[in-house]
N, C-alpha and C. Protein backbone atom coordinates (compact mmCIF):
# COMPACT_ATOMS: atom_id res chain seq x y z
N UNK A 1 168.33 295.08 91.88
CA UNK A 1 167.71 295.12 90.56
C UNK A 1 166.19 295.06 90.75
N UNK A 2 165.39 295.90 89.84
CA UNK A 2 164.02 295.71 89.84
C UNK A 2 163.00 294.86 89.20
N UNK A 3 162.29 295.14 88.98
CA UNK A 3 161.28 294.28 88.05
C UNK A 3 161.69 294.06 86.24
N UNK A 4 161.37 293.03 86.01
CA UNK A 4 161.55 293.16 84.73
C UNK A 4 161.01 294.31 83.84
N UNK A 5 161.50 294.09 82.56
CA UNK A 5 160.97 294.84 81.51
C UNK A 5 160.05 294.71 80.59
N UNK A 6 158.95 295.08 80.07
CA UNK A 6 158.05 294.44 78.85
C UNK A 6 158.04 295.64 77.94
N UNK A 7 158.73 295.81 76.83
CA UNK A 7 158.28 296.74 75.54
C UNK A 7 158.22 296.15 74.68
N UNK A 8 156.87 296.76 73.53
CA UNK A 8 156.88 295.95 72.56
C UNK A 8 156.21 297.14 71.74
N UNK A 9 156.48 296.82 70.27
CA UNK A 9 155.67 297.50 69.14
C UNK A 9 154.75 296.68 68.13
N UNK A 10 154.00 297.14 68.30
CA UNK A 10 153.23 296.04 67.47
C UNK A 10 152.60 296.59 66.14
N UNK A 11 151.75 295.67 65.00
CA UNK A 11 151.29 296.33 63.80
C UNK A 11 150.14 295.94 64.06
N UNK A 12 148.69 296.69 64.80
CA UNK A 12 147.86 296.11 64.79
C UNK A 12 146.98 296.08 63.46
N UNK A 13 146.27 295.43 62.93
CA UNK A 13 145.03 295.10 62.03
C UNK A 13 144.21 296.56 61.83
N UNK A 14 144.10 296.75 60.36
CA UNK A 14 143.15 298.05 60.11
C UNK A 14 142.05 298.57 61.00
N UNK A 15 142.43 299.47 61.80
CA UNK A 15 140.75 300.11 62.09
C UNK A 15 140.47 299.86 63.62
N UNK A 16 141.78 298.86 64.20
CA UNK A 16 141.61 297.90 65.72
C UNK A 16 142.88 299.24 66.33
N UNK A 17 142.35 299.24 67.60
CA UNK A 17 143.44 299.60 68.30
C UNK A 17 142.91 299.53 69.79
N UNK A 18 142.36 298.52 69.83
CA UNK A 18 142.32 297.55 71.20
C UNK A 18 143.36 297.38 71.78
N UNK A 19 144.52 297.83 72.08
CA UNK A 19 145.44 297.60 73.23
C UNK A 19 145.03 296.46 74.28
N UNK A 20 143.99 296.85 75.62
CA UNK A 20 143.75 296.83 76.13
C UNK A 20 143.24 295.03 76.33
N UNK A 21 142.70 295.07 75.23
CA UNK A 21 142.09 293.27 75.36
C UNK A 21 143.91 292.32 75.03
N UNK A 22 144.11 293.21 74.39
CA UNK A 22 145.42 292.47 74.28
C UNK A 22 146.82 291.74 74.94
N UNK A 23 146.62 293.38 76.05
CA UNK A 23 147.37 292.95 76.95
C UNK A 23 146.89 292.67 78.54
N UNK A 24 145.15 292.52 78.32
CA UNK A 24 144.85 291.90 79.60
C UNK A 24 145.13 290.28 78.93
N UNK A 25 145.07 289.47 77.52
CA UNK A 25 145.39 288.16 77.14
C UNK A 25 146.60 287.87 77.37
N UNK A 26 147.92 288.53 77.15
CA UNK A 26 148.64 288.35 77.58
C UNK A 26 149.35 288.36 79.06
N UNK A 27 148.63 289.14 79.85
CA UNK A 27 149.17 288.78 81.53
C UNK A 27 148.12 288.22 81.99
N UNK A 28 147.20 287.84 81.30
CA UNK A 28 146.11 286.65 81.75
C UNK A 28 147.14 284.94 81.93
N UNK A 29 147.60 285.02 80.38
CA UNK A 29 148.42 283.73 80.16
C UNK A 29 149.94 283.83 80.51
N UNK A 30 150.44 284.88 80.74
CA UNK A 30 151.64 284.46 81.75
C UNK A 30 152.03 284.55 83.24
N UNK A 31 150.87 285.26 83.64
CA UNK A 31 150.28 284.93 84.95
C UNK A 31 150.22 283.69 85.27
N UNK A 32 149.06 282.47 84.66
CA UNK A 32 148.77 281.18 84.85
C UNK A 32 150.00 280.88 84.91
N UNK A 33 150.56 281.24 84.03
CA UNK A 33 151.46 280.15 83.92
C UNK A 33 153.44 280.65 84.38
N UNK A 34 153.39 281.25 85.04
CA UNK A 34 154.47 282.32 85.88
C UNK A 34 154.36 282.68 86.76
N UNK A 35 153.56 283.25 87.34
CA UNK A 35 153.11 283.76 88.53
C UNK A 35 154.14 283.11 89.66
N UNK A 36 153.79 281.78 89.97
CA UNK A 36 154.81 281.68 91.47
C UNK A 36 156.00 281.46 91.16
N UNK A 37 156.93 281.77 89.95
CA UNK A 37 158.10 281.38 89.61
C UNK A 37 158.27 283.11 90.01
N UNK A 38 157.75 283.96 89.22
CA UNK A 38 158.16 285.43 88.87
C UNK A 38 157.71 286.10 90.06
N UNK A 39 157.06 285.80 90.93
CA UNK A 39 156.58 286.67 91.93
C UNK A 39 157.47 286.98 92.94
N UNK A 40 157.43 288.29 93.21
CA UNK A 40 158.51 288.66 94.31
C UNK A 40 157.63 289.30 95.19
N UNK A 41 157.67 288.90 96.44
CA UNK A 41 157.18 289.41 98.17
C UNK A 41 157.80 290.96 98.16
N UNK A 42 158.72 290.94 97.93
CA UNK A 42 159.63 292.44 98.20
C UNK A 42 159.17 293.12 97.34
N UNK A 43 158.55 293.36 96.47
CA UNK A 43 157.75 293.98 95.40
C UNK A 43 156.45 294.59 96.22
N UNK A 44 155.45 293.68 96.89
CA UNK A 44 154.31 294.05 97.04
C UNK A 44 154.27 295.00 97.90
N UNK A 45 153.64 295.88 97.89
CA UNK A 45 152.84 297.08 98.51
C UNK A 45 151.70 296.54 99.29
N UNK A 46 151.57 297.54 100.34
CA UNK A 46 150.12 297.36 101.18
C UNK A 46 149.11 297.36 100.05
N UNK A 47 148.86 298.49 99.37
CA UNK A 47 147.81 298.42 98.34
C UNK A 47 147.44 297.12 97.81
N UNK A 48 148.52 296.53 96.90
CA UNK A 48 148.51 295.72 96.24
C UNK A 48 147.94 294.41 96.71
N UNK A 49 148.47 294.27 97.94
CA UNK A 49 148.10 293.19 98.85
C UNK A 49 146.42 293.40 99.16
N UNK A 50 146.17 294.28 99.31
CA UNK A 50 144.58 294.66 99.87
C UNK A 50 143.52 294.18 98.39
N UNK A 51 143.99 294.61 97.16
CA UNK A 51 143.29 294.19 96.27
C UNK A 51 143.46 292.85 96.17
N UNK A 52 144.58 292.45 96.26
CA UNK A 52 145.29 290.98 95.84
C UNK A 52 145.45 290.99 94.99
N UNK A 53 146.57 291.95 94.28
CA UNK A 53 147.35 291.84 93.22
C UNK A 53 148.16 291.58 93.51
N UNK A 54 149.10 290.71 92.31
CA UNK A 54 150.31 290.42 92.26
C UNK A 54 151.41 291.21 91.63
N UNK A 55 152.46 290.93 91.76
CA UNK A 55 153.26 291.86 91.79
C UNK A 55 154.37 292.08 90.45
N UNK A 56 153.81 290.83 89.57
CA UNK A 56 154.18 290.43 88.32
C UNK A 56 153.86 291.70 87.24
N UNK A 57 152.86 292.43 87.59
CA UNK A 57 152.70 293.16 86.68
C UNK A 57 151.98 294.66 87.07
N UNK A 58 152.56 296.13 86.59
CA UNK A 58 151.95 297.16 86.92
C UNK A 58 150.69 297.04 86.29
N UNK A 59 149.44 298.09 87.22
CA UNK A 59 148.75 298.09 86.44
C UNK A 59 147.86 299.00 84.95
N UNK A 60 148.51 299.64 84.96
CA UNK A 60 148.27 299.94 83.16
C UNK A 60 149.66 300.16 82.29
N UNK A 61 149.03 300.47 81.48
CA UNK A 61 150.52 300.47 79.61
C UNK A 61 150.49 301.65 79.36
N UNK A 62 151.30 301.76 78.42
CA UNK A 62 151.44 303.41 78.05
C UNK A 62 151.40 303.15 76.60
N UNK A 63 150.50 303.47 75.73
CA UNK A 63 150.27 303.11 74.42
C UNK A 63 150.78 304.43 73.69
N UNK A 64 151.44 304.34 72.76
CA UNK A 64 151.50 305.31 71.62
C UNK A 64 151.45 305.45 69.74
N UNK A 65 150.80 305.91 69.31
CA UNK A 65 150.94 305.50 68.12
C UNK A 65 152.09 306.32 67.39
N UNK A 66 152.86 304.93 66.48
CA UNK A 66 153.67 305.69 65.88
C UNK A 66 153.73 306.41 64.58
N UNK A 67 154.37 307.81 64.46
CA UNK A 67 153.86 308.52 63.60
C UNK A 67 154.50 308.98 62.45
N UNK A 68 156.13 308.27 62.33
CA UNK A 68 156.65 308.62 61.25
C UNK A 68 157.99 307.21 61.25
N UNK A 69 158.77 307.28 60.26
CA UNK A 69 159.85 306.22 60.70
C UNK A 69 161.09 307.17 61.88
N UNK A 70 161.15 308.47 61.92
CA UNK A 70 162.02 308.79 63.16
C UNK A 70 161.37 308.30 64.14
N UNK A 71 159.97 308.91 64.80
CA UNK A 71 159.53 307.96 65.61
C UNK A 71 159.52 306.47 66.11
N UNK A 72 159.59 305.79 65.33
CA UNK A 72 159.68 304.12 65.27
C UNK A 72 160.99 304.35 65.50
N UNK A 73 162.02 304.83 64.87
CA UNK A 73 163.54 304.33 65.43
C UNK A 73 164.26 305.23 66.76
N UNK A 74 163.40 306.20 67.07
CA UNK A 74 163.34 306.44 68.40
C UNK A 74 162.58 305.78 69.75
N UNK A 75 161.14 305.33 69.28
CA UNK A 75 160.82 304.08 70.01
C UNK A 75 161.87 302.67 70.15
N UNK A 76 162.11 302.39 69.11
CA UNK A 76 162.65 300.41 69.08
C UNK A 76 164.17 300.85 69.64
N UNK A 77 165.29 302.16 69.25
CA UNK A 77 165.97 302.20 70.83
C UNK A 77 165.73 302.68 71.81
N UNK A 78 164.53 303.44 72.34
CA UNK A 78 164.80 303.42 73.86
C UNK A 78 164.33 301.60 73.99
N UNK A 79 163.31 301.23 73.39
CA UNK A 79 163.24 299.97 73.78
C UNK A 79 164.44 298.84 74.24
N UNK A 80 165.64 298.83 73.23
CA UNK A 80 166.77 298.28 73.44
C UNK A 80 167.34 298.64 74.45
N UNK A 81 167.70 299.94 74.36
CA UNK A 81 168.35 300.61 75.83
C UNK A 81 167.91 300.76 76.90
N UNK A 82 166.82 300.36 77.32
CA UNK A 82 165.97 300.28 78.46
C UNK A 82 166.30 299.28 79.36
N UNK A 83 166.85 298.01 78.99
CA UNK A 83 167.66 297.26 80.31
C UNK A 83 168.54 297.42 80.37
N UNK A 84 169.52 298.58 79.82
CA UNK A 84 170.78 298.89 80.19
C UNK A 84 170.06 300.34 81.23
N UNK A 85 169.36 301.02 80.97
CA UNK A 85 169.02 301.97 81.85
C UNK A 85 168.74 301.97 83.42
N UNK A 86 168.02 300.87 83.04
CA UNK A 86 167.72 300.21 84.25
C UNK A 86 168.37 299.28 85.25
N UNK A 87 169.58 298.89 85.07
CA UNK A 87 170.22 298.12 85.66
C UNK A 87 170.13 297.05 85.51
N UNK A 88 169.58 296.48 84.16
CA UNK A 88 169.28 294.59 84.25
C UNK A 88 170.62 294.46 83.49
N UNK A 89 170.79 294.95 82.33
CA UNK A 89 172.22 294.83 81.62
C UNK A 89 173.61 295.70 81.63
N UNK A 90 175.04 295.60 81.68
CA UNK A 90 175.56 296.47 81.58
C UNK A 90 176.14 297.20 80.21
N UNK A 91 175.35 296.31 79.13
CA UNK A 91 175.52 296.65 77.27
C UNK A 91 174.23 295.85 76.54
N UNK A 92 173.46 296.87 75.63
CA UNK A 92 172.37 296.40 75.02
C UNK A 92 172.29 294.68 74.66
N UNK A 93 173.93 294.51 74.10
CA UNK A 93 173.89 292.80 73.69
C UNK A 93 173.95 292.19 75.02
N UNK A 94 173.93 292.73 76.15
CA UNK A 94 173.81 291.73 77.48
C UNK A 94 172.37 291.38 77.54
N UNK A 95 171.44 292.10 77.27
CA UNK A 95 170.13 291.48 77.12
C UNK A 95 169.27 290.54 76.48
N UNK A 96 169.73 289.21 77.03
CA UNK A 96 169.48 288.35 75.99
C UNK A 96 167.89 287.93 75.51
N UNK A 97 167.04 288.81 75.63
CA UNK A 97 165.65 288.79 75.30
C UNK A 97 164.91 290.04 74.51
N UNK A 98 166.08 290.80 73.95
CA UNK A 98 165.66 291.66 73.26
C UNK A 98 165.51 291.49 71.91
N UNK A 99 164.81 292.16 71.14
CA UNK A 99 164.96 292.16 69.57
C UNK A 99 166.22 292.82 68.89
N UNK A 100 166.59 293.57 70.08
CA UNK A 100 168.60 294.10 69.19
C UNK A 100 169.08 292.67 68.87
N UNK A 101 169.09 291.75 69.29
CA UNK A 101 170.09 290.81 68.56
C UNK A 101 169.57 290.45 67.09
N UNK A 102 168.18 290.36 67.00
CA UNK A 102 167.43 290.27 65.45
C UNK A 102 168.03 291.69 64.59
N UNK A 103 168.08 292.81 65.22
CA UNK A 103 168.73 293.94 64.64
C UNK A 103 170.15 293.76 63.97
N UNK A 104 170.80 292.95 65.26
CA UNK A 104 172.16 292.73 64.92
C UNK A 104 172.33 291.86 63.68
N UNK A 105 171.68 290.52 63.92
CA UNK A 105 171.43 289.92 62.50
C UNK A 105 171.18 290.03 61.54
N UNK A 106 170.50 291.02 61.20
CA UNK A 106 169.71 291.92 59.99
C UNK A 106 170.82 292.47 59.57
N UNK A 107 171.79 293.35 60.29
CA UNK A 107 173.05 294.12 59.68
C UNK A 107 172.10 295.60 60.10
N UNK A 108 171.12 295.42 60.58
CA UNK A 108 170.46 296.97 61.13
C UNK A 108 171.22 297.53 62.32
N UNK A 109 171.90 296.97 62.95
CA UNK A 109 172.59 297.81 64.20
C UNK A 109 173.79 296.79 64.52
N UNK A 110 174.72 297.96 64.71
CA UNK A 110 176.56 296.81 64.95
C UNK A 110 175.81 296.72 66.34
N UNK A 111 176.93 295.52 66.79
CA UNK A 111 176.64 294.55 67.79
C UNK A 111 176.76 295.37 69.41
N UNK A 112 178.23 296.57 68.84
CA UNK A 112 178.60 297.48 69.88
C UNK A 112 177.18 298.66 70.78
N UNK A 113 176.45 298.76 69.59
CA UNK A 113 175.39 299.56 69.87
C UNK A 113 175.07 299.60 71.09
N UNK A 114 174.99 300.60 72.10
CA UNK A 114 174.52 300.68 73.23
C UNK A 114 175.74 300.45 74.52
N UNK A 115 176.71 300.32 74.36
CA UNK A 115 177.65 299.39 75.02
C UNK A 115 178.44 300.47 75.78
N UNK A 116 177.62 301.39 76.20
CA UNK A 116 177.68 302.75 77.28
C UNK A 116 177.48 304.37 76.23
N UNK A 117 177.63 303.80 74.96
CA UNK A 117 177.44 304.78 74.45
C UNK A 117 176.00 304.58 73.27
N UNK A 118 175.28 305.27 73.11
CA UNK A 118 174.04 305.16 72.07
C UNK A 118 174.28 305.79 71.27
N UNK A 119 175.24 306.05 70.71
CA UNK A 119 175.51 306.76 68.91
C UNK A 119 174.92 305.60 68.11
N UNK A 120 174.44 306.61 66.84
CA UNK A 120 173.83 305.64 66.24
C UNK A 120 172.59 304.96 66.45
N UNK A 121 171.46 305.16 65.24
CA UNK A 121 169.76 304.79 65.87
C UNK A 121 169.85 303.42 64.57
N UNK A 122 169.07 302.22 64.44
CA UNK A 122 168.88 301.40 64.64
C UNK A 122 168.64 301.65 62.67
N UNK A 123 167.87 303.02 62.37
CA UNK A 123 167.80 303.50 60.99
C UNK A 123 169.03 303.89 60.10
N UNK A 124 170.04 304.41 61.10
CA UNK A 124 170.91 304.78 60.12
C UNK A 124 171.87 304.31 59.20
């Protein structure tokens, strides 16, 4: 299994679209405070090692703005389905740190969702 996962959507504030300060604050503060729990040796690269980076986190994001509600419910499931893609889960509800279970609660997505098959988007 590989590295964890981080997706997120956010609503930023009129007129801001600072990404960037945002999510250097956030792997600023879970760095401090994670780092030698989350760090894996088998991760690091020569590179990485030469700068002295750690291995907790790639280094840039992939920002997109979203541009309609298909968009958004094509973003928030690959988001869900992304640790089943990857090998951390073997069914979206195996991921117990995702926002599908808030989905599930809502009555926005049955519980089965994702559970080898992705019929069904999160809108319908």
């Amino acid at each position: 299994m590989g590295p964890a996962l981080l997706g997120c959507i956010w609503t930023m504030p009129e007129g801001d679209s600072d990404f960037s300060s945002r999510w250097r604050i956030i792997k600023t503060i879970v760095t401090q405070r994670c780092a030698e729990r989350l760090h894996n040796q088998q991760w690091q690269t020569t590179r990485r090692a030469a700068k002295r980076q750690s291995t907790l986190w790639q280094q840039r994001f992939w920002e997109h703005q979203i541009r309609d509600e298909q968009d958004l419910i094509n973003h928030v499931d690959y988001i869900h389905y992304n640790p089943v893609k990857h090998g951390h889960a073997q069914q979206v509800k195996g991921w117990p740190w995702s926002s599908f279970h808030r989905y599930v609660h809502q009555d926005k997505l049955p519980e089965a969702w994702g559970g080898g098959d992705v019929e069904g988007k999160f809108g319908e």
